[in-house]
PDB file of N, CA and C in Angstrom:
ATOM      1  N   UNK A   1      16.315 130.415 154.239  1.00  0.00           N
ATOM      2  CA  UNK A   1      17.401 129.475 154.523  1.00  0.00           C
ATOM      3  C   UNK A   1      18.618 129.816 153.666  1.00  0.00           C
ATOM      4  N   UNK A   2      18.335 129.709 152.552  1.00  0.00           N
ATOM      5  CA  UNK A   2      19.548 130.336 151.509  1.00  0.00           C
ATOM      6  C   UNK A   2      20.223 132.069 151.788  1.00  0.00           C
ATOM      7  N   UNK A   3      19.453 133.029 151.943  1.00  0.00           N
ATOM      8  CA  UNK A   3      19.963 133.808 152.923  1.00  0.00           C
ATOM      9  C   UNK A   3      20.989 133.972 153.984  1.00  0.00           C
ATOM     10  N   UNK A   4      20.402 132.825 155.147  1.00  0.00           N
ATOM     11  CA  UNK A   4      21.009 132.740 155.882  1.00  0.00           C
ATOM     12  C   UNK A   4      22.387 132.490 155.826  1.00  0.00           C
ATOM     13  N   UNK A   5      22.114 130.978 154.529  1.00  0.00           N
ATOM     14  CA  UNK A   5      23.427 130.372 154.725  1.00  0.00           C
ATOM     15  C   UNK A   5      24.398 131.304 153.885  1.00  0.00           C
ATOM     16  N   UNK A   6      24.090 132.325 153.148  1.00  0.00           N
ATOM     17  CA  UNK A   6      25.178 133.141 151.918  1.00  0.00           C
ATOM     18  C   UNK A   6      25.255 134.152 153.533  1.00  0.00           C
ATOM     19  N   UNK A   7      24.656 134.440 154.424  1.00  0.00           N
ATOM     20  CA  UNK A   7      25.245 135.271 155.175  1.00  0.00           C
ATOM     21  C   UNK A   7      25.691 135.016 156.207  1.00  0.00           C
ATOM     22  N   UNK A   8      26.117 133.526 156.607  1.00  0.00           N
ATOM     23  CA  UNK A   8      27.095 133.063 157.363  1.00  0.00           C
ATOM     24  C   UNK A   8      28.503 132.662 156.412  1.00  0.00           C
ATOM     25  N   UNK A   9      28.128 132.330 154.848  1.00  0.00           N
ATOM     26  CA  UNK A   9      29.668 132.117 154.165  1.00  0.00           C
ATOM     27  C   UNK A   9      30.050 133.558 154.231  1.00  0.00           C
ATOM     28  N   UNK A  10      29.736 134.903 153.971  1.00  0.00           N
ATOM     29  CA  UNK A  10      30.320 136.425 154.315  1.00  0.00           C
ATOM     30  C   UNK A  10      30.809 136.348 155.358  1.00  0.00           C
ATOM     31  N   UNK A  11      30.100 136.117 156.468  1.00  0.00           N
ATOM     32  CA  UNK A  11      30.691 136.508 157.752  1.00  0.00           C
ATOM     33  C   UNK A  11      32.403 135.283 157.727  1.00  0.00           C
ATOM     34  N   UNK A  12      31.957 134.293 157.365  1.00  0.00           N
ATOM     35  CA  UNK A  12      33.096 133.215 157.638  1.00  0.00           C
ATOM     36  C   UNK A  12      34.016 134.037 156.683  1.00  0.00           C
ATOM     37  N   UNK A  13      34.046 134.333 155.332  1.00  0.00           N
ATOM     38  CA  UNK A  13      35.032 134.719 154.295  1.00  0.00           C
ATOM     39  C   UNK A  13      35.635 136.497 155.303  1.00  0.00           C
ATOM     40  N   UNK A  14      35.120 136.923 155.584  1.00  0.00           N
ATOM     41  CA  UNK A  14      35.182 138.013 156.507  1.00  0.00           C
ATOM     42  C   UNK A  14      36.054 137.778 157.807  1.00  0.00           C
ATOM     43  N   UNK A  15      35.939 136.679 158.422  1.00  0.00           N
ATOM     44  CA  UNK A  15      36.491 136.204 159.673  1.00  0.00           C
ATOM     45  C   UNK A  15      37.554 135.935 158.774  1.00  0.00           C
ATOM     46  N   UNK A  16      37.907 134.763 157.835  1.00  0.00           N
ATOM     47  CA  UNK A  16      39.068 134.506 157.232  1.00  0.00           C
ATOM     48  C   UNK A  16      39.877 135.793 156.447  1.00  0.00           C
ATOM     49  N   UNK A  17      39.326 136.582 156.256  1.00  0.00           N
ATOM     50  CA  UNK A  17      40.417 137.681 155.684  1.00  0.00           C
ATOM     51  C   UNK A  17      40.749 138.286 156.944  1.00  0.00           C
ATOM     52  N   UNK A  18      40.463 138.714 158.202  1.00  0.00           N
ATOM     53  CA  UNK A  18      40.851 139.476 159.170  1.00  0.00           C
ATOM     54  C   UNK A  18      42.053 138.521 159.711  1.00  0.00           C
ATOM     55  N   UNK A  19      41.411 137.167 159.473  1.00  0.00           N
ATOM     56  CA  UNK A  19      42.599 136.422 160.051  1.00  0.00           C
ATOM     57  C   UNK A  19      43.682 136.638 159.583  1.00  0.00           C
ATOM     58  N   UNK A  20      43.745 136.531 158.163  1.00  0.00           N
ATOM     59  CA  UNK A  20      44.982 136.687 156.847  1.00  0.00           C
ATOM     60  C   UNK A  20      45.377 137.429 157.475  1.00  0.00           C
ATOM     61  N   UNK A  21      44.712 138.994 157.397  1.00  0.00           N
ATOM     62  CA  UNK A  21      45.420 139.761 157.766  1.00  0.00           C
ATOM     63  C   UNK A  21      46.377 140.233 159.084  1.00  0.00           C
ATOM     64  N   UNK A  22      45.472 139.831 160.073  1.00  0.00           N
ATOM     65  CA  UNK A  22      46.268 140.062 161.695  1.00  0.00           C
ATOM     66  C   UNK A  22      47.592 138.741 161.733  1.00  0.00           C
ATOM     67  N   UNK A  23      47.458 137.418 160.793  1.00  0.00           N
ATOM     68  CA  UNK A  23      48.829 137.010 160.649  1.00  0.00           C
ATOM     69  C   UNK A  23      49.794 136.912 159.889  1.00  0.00           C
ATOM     70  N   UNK A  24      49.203 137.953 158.675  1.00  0.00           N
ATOM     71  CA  UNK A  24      49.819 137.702 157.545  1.00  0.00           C
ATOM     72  C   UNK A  24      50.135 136.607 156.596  1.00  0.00           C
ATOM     73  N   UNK A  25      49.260 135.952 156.510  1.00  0.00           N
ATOM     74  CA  UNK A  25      49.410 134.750 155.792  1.00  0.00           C
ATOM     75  C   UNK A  25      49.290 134.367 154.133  1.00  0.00           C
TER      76      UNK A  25
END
């Protein structure tokens, strides 16, 4: 369970930097 959940906060922190990046924010 703890697994899981540290490897859905990566993927989310991951989704949020691509975001940063494709709008520059």
């Amino acid at each position: 369970m703890v697994c899981g959940y540290t490897d859905m906060r990566k993927s989310i922190d991951g989704l949020a930097s691509i975001v940063k990046q494709t709008y520059d924010l």
